[in-house]
Protein backbone atom coordinates (compact mmCIF):
# COMPACT_ATOMS: atom_id res chain seq x y z
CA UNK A 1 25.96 -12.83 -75.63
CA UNK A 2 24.97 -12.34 -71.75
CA UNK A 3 28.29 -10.18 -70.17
CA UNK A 4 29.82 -11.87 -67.17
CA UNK A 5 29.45 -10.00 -63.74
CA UNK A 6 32.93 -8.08 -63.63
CA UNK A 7 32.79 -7.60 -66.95
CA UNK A 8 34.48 -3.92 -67.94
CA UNK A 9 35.87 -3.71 -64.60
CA UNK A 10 39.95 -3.55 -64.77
CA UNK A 11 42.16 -5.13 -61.85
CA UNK A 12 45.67 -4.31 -61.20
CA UNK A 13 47.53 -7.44 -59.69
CA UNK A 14 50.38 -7.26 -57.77
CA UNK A 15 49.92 -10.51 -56.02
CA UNK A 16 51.86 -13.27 -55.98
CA UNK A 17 52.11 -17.21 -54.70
CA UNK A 18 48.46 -18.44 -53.73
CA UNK A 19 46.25 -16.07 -51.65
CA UNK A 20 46.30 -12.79 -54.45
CA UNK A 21 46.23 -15.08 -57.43
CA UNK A 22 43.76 -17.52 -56.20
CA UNK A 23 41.73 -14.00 -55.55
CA UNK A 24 42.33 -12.00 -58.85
CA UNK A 25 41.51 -15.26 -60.78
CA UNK A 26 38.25 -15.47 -59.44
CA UNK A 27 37.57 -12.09 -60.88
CA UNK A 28 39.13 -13.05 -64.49
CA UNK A 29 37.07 -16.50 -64.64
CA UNK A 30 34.33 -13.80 -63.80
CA UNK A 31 34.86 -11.21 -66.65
CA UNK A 32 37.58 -8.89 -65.45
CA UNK A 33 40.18 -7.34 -67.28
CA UNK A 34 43.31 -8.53 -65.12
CA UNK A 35 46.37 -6.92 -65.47
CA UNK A 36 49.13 -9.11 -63.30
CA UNK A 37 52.37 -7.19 -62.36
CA UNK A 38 55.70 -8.90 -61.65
CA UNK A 39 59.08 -8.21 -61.10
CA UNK A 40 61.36 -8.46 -64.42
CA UNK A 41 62.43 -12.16 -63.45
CA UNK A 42 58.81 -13.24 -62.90
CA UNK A 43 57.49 -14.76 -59.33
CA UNK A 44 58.98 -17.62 -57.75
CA UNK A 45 56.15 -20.08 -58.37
CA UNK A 46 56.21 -19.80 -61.88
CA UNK A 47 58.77 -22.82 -61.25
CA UNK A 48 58.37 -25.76 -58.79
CA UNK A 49 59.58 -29.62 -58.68
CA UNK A 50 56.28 -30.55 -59.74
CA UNK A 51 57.13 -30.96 -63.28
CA UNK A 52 60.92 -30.15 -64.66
CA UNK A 53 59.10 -29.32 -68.40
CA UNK A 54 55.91 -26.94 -67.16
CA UNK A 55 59.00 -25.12 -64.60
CA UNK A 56 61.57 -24.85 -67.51
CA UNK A 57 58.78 -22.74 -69.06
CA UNK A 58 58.22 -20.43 -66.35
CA UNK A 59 54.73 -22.23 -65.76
CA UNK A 60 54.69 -24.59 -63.43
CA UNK A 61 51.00 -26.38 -62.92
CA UNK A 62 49.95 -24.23 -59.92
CA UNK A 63 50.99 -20.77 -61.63
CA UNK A 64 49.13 -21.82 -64.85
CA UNK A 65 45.83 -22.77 -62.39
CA UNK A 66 45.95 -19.72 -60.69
CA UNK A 67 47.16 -16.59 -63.34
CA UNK A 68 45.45 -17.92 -66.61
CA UNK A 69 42.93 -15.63 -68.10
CA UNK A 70 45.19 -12.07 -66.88
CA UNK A 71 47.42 -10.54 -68.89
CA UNK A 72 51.31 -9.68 -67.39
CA UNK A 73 53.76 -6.92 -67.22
CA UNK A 74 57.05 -7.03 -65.89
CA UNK A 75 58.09 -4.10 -64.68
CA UNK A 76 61.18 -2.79 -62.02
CA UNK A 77 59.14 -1.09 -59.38
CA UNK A 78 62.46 0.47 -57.81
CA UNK A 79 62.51 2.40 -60.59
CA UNK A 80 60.38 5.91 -60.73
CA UNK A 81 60.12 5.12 -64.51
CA UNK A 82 58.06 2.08 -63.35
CA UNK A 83 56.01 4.02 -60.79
CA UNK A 84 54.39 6.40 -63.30
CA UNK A 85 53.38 3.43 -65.23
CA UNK A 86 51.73 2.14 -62.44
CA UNK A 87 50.30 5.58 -61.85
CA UNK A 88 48.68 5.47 -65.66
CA UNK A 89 47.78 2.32 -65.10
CA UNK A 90 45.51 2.93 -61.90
CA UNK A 91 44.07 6.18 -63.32
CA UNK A 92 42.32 4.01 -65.44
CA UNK A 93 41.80 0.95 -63.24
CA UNK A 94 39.06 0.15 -60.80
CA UNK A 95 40.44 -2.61 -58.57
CA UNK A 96 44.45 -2.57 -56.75
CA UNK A 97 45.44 -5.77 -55.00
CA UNK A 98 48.33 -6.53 -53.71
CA UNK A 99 49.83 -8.95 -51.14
CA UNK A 100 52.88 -7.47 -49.73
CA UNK A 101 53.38 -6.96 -46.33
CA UNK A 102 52.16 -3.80 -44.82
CA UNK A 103 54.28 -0.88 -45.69
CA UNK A 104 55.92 -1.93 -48.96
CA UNK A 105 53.62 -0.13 -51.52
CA UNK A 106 53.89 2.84 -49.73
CA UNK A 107 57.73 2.43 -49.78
CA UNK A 108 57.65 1.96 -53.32
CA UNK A 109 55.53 4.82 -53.50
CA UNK A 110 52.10 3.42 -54.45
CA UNK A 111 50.21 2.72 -51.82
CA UNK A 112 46.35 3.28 -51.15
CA UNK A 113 46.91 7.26 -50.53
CA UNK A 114 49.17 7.86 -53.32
CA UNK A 115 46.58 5.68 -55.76
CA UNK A 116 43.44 6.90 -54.33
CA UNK A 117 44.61 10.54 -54.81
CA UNK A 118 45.05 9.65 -58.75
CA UNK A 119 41.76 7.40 -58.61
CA UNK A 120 39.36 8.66 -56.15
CA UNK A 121 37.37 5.39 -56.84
CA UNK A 122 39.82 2.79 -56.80
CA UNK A 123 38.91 0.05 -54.65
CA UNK A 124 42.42 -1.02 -52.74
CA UNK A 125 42.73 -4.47 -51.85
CA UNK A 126 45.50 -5.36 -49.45
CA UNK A 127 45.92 -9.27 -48.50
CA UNK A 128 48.42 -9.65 -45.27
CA UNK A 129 49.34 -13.12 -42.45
CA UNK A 130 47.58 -10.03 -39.82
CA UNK A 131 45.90 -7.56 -41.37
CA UNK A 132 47.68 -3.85 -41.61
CA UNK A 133 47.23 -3.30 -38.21
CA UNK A 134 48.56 -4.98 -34.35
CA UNK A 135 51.40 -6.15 -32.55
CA UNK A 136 52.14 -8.99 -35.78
CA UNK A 137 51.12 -6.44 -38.95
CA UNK A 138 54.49 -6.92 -40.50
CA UNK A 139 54.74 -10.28 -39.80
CA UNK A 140 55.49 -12.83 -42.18
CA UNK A 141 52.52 -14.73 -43.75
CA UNK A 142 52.41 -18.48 -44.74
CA UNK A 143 49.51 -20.99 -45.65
CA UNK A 144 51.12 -23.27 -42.74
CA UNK A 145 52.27 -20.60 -40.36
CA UNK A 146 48.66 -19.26 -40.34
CA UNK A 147 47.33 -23.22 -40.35
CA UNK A 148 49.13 -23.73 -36.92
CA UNK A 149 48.19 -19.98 -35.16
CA UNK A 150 44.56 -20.22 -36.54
CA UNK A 151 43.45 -23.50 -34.60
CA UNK A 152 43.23 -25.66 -37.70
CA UNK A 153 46.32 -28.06 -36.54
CA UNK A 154 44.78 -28.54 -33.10
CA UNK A 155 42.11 -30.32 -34.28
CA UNK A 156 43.15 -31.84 -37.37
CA UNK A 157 44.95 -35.19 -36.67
CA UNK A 158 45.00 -38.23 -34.79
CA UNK A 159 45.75 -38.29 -31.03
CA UNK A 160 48.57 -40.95 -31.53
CA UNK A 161 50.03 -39.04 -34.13
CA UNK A 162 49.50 -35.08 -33.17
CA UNK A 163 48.46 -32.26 -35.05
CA UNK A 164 48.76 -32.28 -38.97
CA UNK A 165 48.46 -30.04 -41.60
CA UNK A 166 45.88 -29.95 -44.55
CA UNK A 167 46.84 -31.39 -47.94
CA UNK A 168 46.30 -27.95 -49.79
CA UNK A 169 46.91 -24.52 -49.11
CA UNK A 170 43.75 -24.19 -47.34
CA UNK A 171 44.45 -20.55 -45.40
CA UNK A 172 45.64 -19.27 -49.03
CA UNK A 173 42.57 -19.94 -50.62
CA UNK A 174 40.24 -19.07 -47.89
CA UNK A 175 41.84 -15.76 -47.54
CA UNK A 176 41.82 -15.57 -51.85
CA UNK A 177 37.77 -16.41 -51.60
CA UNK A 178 37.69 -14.16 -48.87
CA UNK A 179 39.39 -11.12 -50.85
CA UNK A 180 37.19 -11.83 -53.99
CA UNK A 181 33.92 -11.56 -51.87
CA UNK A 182 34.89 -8.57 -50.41
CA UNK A 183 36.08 -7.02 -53.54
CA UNK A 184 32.52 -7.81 -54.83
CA UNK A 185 30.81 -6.13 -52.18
CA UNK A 186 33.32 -3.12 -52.50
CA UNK A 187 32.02 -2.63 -56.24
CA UNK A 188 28.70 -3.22 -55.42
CA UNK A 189 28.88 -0.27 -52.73
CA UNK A 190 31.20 1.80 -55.30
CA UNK A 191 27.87 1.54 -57.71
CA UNK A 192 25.49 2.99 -54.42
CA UNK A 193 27.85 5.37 -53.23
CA UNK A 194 30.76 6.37 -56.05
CA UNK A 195 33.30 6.38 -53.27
CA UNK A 196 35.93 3.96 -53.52
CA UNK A 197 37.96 2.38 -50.57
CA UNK A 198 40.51 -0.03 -48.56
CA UNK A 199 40.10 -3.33 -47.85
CA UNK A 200 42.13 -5.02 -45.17
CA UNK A 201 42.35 -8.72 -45.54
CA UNK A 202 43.84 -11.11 -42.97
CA UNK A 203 44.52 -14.21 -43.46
CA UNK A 204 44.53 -15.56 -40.12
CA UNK A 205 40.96 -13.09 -39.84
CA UNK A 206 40.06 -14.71 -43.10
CA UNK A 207 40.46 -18.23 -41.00
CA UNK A 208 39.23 -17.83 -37.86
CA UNK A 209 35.66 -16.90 -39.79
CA UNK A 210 35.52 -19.92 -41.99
CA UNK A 211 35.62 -21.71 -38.37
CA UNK A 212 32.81 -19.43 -36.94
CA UNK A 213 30.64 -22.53 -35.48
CA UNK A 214 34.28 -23.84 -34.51
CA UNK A 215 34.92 -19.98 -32.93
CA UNK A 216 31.37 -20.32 -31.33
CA UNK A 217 31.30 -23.29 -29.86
CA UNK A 218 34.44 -21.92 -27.49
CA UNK A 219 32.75 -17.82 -26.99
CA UNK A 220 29.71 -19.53 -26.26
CA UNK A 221 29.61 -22.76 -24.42
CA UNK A 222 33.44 -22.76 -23.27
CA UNK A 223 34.72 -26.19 -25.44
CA UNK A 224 38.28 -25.99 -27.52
CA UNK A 225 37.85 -28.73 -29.70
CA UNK A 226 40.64 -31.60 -29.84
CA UNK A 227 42.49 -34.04 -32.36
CA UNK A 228 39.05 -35.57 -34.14
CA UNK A 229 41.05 -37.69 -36.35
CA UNK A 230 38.10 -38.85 -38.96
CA UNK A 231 35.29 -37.99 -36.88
CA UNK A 232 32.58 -35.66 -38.36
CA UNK A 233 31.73 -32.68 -36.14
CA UNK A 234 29.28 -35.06 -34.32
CA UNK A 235 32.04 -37.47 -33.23
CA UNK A 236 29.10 -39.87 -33.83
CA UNK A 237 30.91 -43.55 -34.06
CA UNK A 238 28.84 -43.68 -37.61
CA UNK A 239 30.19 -40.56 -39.27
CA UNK A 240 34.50 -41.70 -38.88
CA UNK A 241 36.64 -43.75 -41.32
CA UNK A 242 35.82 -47.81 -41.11
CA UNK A 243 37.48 -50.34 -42.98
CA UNK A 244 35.70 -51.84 -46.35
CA UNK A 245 36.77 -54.92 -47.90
CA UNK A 246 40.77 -53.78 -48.67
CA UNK A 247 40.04 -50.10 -48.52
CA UNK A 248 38.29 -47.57 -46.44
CA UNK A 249 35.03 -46.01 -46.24
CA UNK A 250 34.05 -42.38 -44.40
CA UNK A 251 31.10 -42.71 -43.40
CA UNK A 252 28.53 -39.53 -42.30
CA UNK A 253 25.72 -41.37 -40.72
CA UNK A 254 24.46 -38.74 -38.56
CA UNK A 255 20.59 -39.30 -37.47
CA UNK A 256 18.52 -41.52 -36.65
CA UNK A 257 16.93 -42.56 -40.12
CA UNK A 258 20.45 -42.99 -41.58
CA UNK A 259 21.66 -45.47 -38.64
CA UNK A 260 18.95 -47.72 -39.00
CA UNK A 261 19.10 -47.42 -42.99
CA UNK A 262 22.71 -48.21 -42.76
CA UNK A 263 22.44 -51.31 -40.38
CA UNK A 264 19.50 -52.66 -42.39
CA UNK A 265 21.82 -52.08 -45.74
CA UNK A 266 24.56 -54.32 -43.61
CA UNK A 267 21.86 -56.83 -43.07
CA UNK A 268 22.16 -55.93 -39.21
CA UNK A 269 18.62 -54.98 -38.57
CA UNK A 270 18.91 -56.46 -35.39
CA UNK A 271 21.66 -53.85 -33.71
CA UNK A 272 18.85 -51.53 -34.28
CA UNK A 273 16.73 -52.98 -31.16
CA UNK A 274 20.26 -53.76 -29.21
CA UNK A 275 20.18 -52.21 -26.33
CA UNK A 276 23.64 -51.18 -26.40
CA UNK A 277 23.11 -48.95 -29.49
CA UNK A 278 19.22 -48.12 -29.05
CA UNK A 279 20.36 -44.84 -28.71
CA UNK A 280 23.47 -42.10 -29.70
CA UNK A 281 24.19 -41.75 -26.39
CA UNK A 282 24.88 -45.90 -25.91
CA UNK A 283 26.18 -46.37 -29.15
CA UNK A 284 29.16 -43.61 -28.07
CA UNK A 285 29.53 -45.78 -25.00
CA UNK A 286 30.02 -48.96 -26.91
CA UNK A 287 31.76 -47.55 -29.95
CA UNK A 288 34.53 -50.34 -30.01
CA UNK A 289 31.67 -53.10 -30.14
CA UNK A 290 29.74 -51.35 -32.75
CA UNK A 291 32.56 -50.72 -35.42
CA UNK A 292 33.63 -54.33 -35.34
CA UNK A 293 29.84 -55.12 -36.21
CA UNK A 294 30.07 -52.92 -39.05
CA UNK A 295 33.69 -53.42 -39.92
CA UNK A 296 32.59 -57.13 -40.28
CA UNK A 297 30.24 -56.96 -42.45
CA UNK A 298 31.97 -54.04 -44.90
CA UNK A 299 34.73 -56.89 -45.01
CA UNK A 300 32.52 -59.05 -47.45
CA UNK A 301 32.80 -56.81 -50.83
CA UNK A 302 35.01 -53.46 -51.98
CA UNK A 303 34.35 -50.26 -50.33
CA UNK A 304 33.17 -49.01 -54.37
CA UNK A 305 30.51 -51.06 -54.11
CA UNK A 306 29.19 -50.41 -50.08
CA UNK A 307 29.43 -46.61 -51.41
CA UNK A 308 26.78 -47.58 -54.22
CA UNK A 309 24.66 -49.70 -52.16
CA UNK A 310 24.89 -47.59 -48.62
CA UNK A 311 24.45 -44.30 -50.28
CA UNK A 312 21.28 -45.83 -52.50
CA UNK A 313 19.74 -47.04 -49.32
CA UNK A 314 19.93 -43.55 -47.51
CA UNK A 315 23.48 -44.38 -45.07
CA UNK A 316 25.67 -41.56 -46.57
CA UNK A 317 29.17 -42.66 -47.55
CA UNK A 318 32.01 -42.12 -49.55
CA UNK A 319 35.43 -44.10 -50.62
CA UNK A 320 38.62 -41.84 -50.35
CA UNK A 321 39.54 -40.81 -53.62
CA UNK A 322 42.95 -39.19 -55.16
CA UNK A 323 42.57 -36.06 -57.38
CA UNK A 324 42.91 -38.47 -61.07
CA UNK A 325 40.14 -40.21 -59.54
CA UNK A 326 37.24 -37.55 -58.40
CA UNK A 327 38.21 -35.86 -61.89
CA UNK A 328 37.21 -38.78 -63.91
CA UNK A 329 34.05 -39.55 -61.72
CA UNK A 330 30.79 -39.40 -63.55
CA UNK A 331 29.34 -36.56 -61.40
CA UNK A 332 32.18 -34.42 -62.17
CA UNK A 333 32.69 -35.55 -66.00
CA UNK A 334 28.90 -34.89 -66.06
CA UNK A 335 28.88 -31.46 -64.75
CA UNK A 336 31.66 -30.28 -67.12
CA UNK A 337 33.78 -28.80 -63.58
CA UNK A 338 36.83 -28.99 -65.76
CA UNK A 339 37.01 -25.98 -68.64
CA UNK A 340 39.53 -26.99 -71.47
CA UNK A 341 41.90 -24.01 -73.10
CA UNK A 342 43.68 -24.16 -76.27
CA UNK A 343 46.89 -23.19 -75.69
CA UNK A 344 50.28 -23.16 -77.60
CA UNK A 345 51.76 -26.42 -75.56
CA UNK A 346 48.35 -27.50 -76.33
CA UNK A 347 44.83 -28.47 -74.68
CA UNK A 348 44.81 -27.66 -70.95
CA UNK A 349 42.20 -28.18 -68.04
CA UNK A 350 41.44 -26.30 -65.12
CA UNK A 351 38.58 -25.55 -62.64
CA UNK A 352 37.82 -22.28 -62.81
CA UNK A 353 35.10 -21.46 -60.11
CA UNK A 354 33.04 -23.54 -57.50
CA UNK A 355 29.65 -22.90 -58.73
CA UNK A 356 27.52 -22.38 -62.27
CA UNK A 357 25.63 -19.19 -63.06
CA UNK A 358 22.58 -19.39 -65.26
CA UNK A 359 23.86 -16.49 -67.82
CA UNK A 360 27.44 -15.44 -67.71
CA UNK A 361 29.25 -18.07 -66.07
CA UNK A 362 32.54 -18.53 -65.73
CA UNK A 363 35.63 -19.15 -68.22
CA UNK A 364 38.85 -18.97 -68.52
CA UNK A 365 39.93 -17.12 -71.85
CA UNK A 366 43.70 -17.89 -71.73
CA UNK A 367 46.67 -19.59 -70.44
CA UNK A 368 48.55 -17.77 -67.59
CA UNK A 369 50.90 -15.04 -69.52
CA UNK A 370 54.58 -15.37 -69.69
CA UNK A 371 56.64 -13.18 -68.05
CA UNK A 372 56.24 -9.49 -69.34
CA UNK A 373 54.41 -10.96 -72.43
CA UNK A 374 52.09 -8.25 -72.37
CA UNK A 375 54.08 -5.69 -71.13
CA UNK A 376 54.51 -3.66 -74.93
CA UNK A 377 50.89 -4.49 -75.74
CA UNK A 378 49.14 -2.35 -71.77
CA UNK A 379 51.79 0.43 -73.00
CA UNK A 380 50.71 0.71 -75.95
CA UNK A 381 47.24 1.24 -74.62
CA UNK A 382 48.52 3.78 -72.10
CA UNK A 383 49.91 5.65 -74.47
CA UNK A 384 53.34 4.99 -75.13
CA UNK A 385 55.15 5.03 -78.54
CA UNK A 386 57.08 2.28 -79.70
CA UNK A 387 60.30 3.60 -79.56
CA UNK A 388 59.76 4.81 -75.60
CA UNK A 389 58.30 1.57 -75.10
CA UNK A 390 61.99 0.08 -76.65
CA UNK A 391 64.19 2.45 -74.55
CA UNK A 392 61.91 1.27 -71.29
CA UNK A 393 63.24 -2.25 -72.31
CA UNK A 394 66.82 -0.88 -72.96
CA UNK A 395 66.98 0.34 -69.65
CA UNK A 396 65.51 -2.67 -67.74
CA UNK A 397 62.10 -1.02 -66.82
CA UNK A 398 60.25 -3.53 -68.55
């Protein structure tokens, strides 16, 4: 059986919410031993209001999609008892990530010095709102806070409206992909050079470089882009949201071939040779006059079936779908995005990673661990006898 890529490699997790998990479960899709560390009470997002049944369980939706495949231990970190585990635990780790802010694993007596002078190759991974260093290092950090400073807001939105937010925790999982790359390339340097090191993730860093055509279109050529509403990047009139029989259709008709594919599709071939849209530059101009000529015509059938017949004919397109309805699209369905786990509240599915590798893809081995549930079991490995692993629970270590 081909080994996965982080096969044999152990992470200790100290994360919590999105960013760290989304991160650390990358790695455990991937092969890695994860080893996720949480106070005795467990995190806050094991429960949310998304489902009373999944919270009363201690794990709620999101928790389960980003902690299955680790194992957990619940430990009191105030406690020196629960420092030396965490001390065993690194000796034999290779990966530390944590998203605290800056300072608190130091206070607690584990930070990257103290862990790097037990593991001289541990690679340190520390996710923060700014980044351990600057005016806003201990700053708080949140997926919307960081959405707002980074730029994102500003242009995302409709003039008449003003600025909104994205409909997922888009700076938490940029910053988690973000963190999982550069862990990768950490190892990868660990196996050229033995040394082991720090990484400083920021999220608002993290953003601003997922917008680096968005970042260089200001450093180089001086424009701040605005509210786009549905535009594409173009702000062609052919790549926005039109109306389709009762529904809508986004359309990304961005060249030349595609326009005239699309108004042939319509049964417009004559716009083509208008000379109000002969070119992009006129069709911008009379924008108004050209969406009713296309709005028109998308009135006569659904916008499901302009998607089939635009998209077959070379005018890209696409309806707007909810989440029950992209999962149960052919392509998806097809592609098999969705890996199913047995677990004991029975059959659950979950995306695990973005893209297929030819030998040793990604899986997910397990649902995401109850509180603590594996908190005798990594003892036991460390070293610990039964009965010190009892009095640890007796005292409220564990």
């Amino acid at each position: 059986m081909t080994k996965k890529p982080f096969e044999g490699i152990r992470v200790v997790d100290f994360t919590q919410v999105v960013s760290g998990p989304y991160a650390t479960f990358q790695l455990a899709a991937l092969g890695a031993e994860v080893i996720k560390i949480e106070r005795r009470e467990g995190e806050d997002l094991r429960r949310t209001n998304i489902s009373r049944k999944w919270s009363d369980l201690g794990l709620a939706p999101i928790f389960i999609a980003l902690n299955s495949g680790k194992r957990g231990i619940a430990l009191d970190l105030t406690k020196p008892e629960a420092v030396e585990i965490i001390r065993k635990l690194v000796a034999e780790a290779d990966v530390v990530v944590e998203n605290f802010r800056p300072g608190v694993m130091d206070r607690l007596g584990i930070g990257y010095r103290t862990l790097s002078e037990i593991n001289s190759k541990i690679i340190y991974c520390a996710i923060s709102a700014f980044g351990q260093t600057g005016p806003e290092r201990e700053a708080a950090g949140y997926d919307g806070k960081i959405q707002a400073l980074s730029g994102i807001m500003a242009m995302t939105g409709h003039e008449s409206t003003g600025p909104t937010r994205a409909g997922f925790a888009v700076c938490d999982v940029i910053s988690g992909s973000t963190a999982a790359f550069a862990i990768a390339a950490a190892l990868r340097q660990r196996d050229q050079t033995g040394k082991g090191q720090f990484i400083d993730v920021s999220m608002l860093e993290a953003s601003l470089a997922f917008m680096s055509s968005q970042v260089a279109d200001y450093t180089i050529a001086d424009h701040v882009e605005k509210l786009s509403g549905n535009y594409s990047i173009s702000r062609k009139p052919t790549a926005n949201l039109l109306k389709a029989g009762s529904g809508s259709l986004l359309f990304a008709v961005n060249n030349e071939k595609q326009f005239r594919a699309l108004m042939t599709a319509l049964g417009r071939p004559d716009v083509i040779s208008d000379p109000r849209f002969s070119n992009w530059k006129t069709r911008k101009e009379n924008e108004k006059a050209l969406v009713e000529i296309i709005e028109e015509c998308l009135a006569t059938k659904s916008a499901s079936d302009w998607e089939q017949l635009l998209d077959a004919a070379g005018a890209p397109c696409a309806t707007v779908r909810r989440i029950d309805e992209i999962l149960e699209h052919p392509q998806i369905r097809s592609r098999e995005v969705l890996k199913t786990i047995d677990t004991p509240h029975g059959p659950l599915r979950l995306i695990a990673t973005g893209f297929k590798l030819a030998h040793g893809d990604a899986e997910i081995s397990s649902i995401a661990p109850g509180v603590g549930e594996h908190s005798a079991e990594v003892l036991e490995e460390l070293g610990y006898s039964a009965s010190e692993i009892a009095a640890l629970a007796v005292s409220q270590i564990i």
